[in-house]
PDB file of N, CA and C in Angstrom:
ATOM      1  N   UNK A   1       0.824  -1.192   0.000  1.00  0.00           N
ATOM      2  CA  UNK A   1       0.000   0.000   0.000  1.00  0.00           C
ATOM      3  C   UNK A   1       0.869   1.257   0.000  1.00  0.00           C
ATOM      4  N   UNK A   2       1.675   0.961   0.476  1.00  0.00           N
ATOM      5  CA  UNK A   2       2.787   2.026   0.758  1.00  0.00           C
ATOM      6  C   UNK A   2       3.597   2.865  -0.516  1.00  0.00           C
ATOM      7  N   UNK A   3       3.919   1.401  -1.151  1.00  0.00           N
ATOM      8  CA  UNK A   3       4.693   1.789  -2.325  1.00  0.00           C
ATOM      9  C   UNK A   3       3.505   2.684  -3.645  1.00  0.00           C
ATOM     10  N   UNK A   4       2.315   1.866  -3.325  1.00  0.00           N
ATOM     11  CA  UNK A   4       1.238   2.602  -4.035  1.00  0.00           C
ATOM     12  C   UNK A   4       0.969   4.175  -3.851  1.00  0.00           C
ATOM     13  N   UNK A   5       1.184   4.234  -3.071  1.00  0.00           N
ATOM     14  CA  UNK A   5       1.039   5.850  -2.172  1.00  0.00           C
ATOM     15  C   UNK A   5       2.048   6.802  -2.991  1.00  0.00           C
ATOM     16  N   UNK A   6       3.515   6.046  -2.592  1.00  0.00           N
ATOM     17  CA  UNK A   6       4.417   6.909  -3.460  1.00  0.00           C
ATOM     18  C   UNK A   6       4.768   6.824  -4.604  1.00  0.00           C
ATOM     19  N   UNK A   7       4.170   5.888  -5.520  1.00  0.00           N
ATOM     20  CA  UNK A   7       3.420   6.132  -6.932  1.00  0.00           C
ATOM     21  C   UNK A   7       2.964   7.146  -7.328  1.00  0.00           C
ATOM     22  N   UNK A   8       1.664   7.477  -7.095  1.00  0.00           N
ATOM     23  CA  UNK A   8       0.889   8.317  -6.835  1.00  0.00           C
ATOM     24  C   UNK A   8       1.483   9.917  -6.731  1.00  0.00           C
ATOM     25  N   UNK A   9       2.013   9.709  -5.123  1.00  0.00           N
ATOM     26  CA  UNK A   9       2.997  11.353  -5.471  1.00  0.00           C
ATOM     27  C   UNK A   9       3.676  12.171  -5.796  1.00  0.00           C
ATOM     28  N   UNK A  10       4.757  10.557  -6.250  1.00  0.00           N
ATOM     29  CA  UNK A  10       5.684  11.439  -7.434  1.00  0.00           C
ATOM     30  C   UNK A  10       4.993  11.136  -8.551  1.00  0.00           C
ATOM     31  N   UNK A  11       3.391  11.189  -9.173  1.00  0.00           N
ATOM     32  CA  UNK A  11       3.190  11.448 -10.238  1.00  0.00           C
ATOM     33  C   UNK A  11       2.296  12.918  -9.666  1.00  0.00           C
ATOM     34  N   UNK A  12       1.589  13.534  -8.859  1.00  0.00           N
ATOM     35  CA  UNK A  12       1.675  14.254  -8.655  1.00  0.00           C
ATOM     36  C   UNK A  12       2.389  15.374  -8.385  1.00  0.00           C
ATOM     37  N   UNK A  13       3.789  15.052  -7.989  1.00  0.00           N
ATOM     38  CA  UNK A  13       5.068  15.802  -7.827  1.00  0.00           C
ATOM     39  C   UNK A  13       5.435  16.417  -9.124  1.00  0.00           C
ATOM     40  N   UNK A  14       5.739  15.704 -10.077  1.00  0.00           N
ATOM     41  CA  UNK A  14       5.683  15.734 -11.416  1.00  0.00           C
ATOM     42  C   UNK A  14       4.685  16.885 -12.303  1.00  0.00           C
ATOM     43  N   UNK A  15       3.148  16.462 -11.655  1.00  0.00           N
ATOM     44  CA  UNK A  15       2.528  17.521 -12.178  1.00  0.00           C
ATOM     45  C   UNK A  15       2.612  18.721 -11.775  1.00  0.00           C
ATOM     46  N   UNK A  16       3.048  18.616 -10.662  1.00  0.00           N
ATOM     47  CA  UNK A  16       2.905  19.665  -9.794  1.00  0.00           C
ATOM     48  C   UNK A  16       3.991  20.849 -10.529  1.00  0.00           C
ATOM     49  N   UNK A  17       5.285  20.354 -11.035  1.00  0.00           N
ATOM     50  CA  UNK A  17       6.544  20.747 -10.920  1.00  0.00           C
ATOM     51  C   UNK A  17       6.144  21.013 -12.467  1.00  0.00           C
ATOM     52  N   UNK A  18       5.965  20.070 -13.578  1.00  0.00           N
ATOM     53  CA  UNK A  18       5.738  20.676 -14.926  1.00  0.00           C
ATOM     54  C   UNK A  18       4.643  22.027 -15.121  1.00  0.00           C
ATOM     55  N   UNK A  19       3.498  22.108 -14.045  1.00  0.00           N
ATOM     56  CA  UNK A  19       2.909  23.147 -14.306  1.00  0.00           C
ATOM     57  C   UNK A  19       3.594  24.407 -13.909  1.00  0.00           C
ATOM     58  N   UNK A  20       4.237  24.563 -13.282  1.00  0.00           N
ATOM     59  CA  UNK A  20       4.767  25.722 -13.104  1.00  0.00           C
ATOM     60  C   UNK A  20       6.272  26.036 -13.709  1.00  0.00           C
ATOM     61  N   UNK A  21       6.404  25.140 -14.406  1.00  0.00           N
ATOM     62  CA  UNK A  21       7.485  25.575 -15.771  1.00  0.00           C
ATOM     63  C   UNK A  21       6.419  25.942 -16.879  1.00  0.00           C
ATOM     64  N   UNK A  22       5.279  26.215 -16.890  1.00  0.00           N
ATOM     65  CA  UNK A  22       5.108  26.593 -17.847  1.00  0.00           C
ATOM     66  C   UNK A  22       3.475  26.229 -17.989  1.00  0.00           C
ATOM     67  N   UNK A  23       2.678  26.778 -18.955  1.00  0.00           N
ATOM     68  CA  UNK A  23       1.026  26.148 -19.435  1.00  0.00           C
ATOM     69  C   UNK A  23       1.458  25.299 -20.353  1.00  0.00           C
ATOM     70  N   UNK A  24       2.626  25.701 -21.400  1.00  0.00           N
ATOM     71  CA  UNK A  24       2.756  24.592 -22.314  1.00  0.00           C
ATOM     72  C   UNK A  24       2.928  23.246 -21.913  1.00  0.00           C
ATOM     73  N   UNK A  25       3.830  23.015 -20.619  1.00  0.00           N
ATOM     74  CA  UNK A  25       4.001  21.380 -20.398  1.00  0.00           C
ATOM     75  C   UNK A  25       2.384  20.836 -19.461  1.00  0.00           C
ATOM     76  N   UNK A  26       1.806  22.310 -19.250  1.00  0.00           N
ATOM     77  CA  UNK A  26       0.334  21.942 -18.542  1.00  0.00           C
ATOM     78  C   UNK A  26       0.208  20.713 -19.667  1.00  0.00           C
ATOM     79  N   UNK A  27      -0.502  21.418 -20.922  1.00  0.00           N
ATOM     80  CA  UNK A  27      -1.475  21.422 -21.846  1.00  0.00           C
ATOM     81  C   UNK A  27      -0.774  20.070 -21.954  1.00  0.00           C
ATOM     82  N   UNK A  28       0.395  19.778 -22.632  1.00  0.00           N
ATOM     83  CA  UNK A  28       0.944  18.359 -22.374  1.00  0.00           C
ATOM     84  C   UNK A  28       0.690  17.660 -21.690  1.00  0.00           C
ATOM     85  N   UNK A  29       0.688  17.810 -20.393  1.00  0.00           N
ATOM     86  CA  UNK A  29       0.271  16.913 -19.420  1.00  0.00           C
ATOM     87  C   UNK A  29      -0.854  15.982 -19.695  1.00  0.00           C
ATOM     88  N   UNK A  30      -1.695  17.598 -19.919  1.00  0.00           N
ATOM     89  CA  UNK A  30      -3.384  17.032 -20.354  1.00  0.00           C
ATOM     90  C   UNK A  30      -3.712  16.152 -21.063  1.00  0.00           C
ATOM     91  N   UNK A  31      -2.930  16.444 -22.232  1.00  0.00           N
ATOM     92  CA  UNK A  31      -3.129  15.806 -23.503  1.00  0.00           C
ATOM     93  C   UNK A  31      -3.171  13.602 -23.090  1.00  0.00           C
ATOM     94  N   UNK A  32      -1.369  14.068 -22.761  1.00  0.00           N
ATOM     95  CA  UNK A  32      -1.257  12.864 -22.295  1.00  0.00           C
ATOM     96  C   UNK A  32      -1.927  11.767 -21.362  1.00  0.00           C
ATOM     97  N   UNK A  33      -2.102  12.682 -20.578  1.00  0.00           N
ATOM     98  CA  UNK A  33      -2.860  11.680 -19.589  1.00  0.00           C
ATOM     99  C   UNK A  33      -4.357  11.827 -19.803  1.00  0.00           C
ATOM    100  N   UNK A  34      -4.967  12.590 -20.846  1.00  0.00           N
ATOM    101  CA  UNK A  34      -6.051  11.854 -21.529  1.00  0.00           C
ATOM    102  C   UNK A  34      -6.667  11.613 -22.697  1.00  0.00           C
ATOM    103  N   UNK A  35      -5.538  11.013 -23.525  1.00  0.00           N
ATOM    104  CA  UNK A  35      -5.276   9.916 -24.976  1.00  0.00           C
ATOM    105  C   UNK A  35      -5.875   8.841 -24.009  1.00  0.00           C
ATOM    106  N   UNK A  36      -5.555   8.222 -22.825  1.00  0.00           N
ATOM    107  CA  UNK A  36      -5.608   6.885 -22.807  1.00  0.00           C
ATOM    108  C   UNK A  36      -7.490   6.715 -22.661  1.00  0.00           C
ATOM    109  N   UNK A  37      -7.554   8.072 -21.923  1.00  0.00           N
ATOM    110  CA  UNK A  37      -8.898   7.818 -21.289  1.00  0.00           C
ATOM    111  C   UNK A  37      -9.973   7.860 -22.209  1.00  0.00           C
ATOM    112  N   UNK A  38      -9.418   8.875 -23.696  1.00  0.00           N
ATOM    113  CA  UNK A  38     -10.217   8.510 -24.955  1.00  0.00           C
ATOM    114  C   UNK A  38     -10.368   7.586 -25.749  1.00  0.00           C
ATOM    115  N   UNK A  39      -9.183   6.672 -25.485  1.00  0.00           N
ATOM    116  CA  UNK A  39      -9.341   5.223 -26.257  1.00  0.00           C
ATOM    117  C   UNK A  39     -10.108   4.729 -25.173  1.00  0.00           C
ATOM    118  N   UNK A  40      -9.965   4.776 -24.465  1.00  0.00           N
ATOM    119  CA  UNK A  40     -11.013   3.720 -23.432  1.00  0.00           C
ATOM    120  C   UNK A  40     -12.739   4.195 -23.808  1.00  0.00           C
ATOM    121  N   UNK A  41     -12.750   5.444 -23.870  1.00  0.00           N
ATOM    122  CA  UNK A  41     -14.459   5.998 -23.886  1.00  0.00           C
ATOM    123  C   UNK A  41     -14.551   5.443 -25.268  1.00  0.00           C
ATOM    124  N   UNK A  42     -13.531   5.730 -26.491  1.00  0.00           N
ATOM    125  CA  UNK A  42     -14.102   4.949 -27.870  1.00  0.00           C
ATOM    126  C   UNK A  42     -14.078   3.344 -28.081  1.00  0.00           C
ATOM    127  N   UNK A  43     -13.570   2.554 -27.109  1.00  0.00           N
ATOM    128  CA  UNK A  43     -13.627   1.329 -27.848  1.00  0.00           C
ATOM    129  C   UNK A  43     -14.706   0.910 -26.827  1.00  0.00           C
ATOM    130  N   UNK A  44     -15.311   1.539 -25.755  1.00  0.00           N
ATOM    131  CA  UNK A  44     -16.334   1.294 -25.053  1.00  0.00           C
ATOM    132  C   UNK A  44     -17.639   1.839 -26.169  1.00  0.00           C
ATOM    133  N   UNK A  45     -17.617   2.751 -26.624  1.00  0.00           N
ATOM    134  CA  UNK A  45     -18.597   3.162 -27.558  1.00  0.00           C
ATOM    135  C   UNK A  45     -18.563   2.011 -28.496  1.00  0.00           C
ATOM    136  N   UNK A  46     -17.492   1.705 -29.431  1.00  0.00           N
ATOM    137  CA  UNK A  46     -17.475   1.090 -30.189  1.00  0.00           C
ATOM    138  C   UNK A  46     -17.782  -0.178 -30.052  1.00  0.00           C
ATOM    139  N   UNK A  47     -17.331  -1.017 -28.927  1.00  0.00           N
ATOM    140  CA  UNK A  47     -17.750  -2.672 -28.188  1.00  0.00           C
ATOM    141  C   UNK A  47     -19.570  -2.112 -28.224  1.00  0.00           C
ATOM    142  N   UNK A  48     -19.921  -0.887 -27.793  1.00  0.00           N
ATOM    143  CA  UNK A  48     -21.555  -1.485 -27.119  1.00  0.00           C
ATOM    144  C   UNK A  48     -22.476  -1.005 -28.577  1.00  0.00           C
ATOM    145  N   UNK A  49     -21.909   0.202 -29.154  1.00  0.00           N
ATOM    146  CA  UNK A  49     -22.600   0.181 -31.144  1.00  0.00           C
ATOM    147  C   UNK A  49     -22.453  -1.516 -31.240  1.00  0.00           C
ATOM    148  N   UNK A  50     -21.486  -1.886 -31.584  1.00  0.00           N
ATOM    149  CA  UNK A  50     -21.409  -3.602 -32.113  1.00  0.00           C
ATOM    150  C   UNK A  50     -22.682  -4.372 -31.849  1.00  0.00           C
ATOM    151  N   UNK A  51     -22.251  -4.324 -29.952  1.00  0.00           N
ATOM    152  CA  UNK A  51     -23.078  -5.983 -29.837  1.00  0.00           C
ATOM    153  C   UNK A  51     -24.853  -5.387 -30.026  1.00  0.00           C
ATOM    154  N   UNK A  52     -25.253  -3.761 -29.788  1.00  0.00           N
ATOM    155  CA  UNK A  52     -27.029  -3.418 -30.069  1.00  0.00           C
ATOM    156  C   UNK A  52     -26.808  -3.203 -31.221  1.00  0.00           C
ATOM    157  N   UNK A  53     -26.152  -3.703 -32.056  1.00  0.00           N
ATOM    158  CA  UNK A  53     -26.665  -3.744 -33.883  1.00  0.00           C
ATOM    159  C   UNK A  53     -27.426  -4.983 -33.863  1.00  0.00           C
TER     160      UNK A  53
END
């Protein structure tokens, strides 16, 4: 649980530290960390179009 914890904060640390170099590495941030969450919302769209055809 522990090690999970400090996972977690140095990925917060991280954000923490790229936003204030700048909006540009913000907007990066953003981007990045939500590509994944848009493939997930489209192949969830796309799996449930399929099987109610």
């Amino acid at each position: 649980m522990e090690r999970i914890s400090a996972f977690f904060s140095s990925i917060w640390d991280t954000i923490l530290t790229k936003h204030q170099e700048g909006i540009y590495n913000t907007i990066c941030l953003g981007v990045l960390l939500g590509l994944p969450l848009l493939v997930i919302i489209t192949l969830l769209f796309m799996c449930c179009h399929c099987c109610w055809s």
